[in-house]
N, C-alpha and C. Protein backbone atom coordinates (compact mmCIF):
# COMPACT_ATOMS: atom_id res chain seq x y z
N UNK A 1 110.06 121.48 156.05
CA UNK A 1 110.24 122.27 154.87
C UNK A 1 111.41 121.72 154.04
N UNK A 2 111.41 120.62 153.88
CA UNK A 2 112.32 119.58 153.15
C UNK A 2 112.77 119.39 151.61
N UNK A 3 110.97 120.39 151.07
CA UNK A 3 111.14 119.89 149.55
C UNK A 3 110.83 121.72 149.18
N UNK A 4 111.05 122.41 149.76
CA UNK A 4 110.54 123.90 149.28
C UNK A 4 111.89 124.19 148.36
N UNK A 5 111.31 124.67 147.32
CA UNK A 5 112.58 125.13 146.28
C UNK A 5 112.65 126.93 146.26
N UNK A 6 111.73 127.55 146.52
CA UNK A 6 111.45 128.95 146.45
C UNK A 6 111.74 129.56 145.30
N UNK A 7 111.47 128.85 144.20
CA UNK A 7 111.62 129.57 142.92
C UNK A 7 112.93 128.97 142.75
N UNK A 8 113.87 128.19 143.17
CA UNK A 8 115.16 127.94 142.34
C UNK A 8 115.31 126.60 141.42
N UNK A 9 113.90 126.43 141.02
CA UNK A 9 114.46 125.07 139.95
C UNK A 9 114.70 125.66 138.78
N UNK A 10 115.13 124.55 137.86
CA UNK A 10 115.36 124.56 136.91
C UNK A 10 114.40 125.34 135.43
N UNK A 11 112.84 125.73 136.14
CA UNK A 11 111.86 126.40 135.30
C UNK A 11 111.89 125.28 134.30
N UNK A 12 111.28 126.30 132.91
CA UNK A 12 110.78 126.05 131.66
C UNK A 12 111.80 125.03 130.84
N UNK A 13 113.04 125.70 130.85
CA UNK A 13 114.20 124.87 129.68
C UNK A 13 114.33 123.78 129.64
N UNK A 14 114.03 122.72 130.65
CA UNK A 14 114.61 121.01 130.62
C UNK A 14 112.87 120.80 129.60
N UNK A 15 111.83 121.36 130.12
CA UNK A 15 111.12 121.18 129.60
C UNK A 15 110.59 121.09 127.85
N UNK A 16 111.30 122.19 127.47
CA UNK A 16 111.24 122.29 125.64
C UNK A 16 112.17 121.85 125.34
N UNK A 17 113.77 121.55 126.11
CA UNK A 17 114.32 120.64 125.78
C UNK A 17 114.24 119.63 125.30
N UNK A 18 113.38 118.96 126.40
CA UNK A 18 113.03 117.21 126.14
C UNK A 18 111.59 117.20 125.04
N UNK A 19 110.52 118.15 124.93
CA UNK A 19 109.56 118.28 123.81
C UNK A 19 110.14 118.36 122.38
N UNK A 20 111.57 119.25 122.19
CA UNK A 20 112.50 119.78 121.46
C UNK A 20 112.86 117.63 120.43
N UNK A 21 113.53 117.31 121.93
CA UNK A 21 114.37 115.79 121.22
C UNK A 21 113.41 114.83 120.96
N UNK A 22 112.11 115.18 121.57
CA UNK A 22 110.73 113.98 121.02
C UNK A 22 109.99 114.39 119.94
N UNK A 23 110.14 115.32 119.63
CA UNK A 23 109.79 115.92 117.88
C UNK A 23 110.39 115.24 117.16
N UNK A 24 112.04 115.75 117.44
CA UNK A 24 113.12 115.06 116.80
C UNK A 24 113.07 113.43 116.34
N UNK A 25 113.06 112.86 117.66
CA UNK A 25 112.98 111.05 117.22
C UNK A 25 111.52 110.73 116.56
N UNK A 26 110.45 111.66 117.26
CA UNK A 26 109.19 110.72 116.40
C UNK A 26 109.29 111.39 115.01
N UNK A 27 109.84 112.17 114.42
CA UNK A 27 110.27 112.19 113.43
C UNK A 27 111.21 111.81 112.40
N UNK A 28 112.26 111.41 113.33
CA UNK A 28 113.28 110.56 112.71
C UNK A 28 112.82 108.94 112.75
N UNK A 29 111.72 109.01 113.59
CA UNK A 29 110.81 107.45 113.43
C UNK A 29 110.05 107.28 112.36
N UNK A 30 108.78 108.17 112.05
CA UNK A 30 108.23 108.72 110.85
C UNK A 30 109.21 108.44 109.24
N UNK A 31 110.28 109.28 109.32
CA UNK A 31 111.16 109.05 108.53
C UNK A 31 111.39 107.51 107.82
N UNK A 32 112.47 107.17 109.02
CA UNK A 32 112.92 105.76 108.95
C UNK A 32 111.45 104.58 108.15
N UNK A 33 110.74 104.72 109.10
CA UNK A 33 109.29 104.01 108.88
C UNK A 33 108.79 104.19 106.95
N UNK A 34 108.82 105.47 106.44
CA UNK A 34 108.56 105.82 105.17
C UNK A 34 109.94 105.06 104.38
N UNK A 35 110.82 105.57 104.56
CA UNK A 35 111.94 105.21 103.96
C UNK A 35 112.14 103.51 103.45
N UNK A 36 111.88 102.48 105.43
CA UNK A 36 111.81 101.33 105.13
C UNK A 36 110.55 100.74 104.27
N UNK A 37 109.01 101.63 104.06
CA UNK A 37 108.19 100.89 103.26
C UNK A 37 108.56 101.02 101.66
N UNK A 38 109.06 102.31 101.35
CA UNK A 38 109.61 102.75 100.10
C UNK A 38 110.48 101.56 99.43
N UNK A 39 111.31 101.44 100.64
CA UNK A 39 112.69 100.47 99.94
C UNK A 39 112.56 98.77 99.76
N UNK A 40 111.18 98.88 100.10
CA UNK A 40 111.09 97.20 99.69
C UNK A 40 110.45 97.44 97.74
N UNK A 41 110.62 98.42 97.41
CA UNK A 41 109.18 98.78 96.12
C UNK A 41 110.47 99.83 95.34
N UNK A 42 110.84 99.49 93.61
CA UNK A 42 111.69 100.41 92.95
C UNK A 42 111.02 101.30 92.82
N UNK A 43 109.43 101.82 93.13
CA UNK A 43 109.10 102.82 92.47
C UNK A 43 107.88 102.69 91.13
N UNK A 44 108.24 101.57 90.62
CA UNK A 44 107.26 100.80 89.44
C UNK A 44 106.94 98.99 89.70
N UNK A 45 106.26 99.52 90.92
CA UNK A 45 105.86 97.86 91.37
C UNK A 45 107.05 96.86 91.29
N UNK A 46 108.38 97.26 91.52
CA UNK A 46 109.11 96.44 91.60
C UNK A 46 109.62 95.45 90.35
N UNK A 47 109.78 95.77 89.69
CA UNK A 47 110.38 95.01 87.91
C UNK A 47 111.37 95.54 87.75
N UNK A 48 112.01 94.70 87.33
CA UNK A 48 113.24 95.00 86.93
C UNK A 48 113.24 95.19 85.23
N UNK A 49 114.45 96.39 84.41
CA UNK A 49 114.10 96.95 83.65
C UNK A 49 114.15 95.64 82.39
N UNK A 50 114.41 94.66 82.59
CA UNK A 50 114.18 93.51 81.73
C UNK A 50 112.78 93.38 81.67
N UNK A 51 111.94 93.36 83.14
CA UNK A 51 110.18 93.03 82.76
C UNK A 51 109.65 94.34 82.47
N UNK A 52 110.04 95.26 82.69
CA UNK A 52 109.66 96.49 82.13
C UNK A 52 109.80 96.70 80.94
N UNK A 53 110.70 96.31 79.99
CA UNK A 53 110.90 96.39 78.54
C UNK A 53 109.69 95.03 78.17
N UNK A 54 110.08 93.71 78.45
CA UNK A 54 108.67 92.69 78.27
C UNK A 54 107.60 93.31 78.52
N UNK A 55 107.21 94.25 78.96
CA UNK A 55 105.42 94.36 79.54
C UNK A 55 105.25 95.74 78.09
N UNK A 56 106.46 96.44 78.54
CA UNK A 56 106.27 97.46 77.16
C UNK A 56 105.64 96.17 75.57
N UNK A 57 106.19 95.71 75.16
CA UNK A 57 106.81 94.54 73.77
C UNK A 57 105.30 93.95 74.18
N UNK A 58 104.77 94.01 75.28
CA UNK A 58 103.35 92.81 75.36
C UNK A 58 102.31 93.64 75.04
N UNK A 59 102.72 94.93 75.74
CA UNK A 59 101.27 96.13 75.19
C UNK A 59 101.31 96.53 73.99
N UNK A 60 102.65 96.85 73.48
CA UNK A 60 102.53 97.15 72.00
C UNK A 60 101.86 96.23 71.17
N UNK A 61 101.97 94.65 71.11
CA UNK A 61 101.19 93.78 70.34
C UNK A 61 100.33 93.70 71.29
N UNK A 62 99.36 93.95 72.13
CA UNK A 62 98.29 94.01 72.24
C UNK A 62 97.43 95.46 71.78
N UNK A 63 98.12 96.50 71.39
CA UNK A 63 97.59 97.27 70.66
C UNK A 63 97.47 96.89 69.09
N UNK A 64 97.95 96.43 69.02
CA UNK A 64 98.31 95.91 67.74
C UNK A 64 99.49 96.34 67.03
N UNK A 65 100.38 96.97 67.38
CA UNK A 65 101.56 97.84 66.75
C UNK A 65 102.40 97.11 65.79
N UNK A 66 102.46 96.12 66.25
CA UNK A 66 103.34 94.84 66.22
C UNK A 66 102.59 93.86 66.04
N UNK A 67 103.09 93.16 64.82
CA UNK A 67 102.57 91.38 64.63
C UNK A 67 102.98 90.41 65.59
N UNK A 68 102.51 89.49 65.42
CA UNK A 68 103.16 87.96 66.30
C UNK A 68 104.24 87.54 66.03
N UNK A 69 104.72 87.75 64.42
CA UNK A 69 106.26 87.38 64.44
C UNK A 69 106.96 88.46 64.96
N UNK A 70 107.11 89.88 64.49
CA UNK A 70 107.83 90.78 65.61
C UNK A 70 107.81 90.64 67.37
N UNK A 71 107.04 90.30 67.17
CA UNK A 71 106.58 90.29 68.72
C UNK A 71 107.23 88.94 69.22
N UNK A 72 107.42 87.48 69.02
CA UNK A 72 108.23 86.78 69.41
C UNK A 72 109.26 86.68 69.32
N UNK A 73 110.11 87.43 67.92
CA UNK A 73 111.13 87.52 67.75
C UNK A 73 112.26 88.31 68.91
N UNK A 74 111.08 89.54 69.35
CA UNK A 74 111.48 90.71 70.12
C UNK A 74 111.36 90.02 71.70
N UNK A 75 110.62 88.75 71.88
CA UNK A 75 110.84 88.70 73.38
C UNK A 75 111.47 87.88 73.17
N UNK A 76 111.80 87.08 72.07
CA UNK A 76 113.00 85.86 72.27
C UNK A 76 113.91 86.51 72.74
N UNK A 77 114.49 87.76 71.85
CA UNK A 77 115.86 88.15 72.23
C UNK A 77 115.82 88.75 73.73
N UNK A 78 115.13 89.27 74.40
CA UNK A 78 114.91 89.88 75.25
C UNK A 78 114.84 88.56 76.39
N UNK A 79 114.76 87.83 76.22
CA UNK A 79 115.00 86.56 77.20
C UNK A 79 116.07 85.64 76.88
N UNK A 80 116.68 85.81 76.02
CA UNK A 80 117.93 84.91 75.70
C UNK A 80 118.81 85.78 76.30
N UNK A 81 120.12 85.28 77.18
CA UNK A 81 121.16 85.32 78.13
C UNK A 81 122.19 86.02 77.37
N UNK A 82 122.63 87.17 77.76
CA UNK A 82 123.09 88.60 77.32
C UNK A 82 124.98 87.43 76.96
């Protein structure tokens, strides 16, 4: 009768304990995991607000808003070194 406990273990608590801290990490895994795919990407495919102003200046003269001379004039400056 070597291993008889008669009712004195530890019960239920170690148990939701440890269910309790594996919620916890596979969620703080979940997390991390979202966070690291997010942070390779600004949010707008990744451009920086220099190609974001160029792609604006390219759709406008492709709507036609804008002529060809506005329109080169406006990405010259926009690519010439601040």
């Amino acid at each position: 009768m070597m291993y008889q406990w008669d009712g004195a273990g530890w019960g239920i608590g170690p148990w939701l304990v440890m269910a309790a801290v594996m919620l916890v990490v596979g969620g703080a895994v979940a997390v991390a995991m979202v966070v690291l795919a997010r942070g390779s990407y600004s949010g707008r495919g990744g451009l920086t607000p220099h190609h974001d102003a160029e792609r604006i200046l390219t759709e406008r003269f492709a709507r036609g808003e804008i002529d060809e001379q506005e329109f080169l004039a406006r990405r010259a400056a926009l690519r010439s070194p601040d």
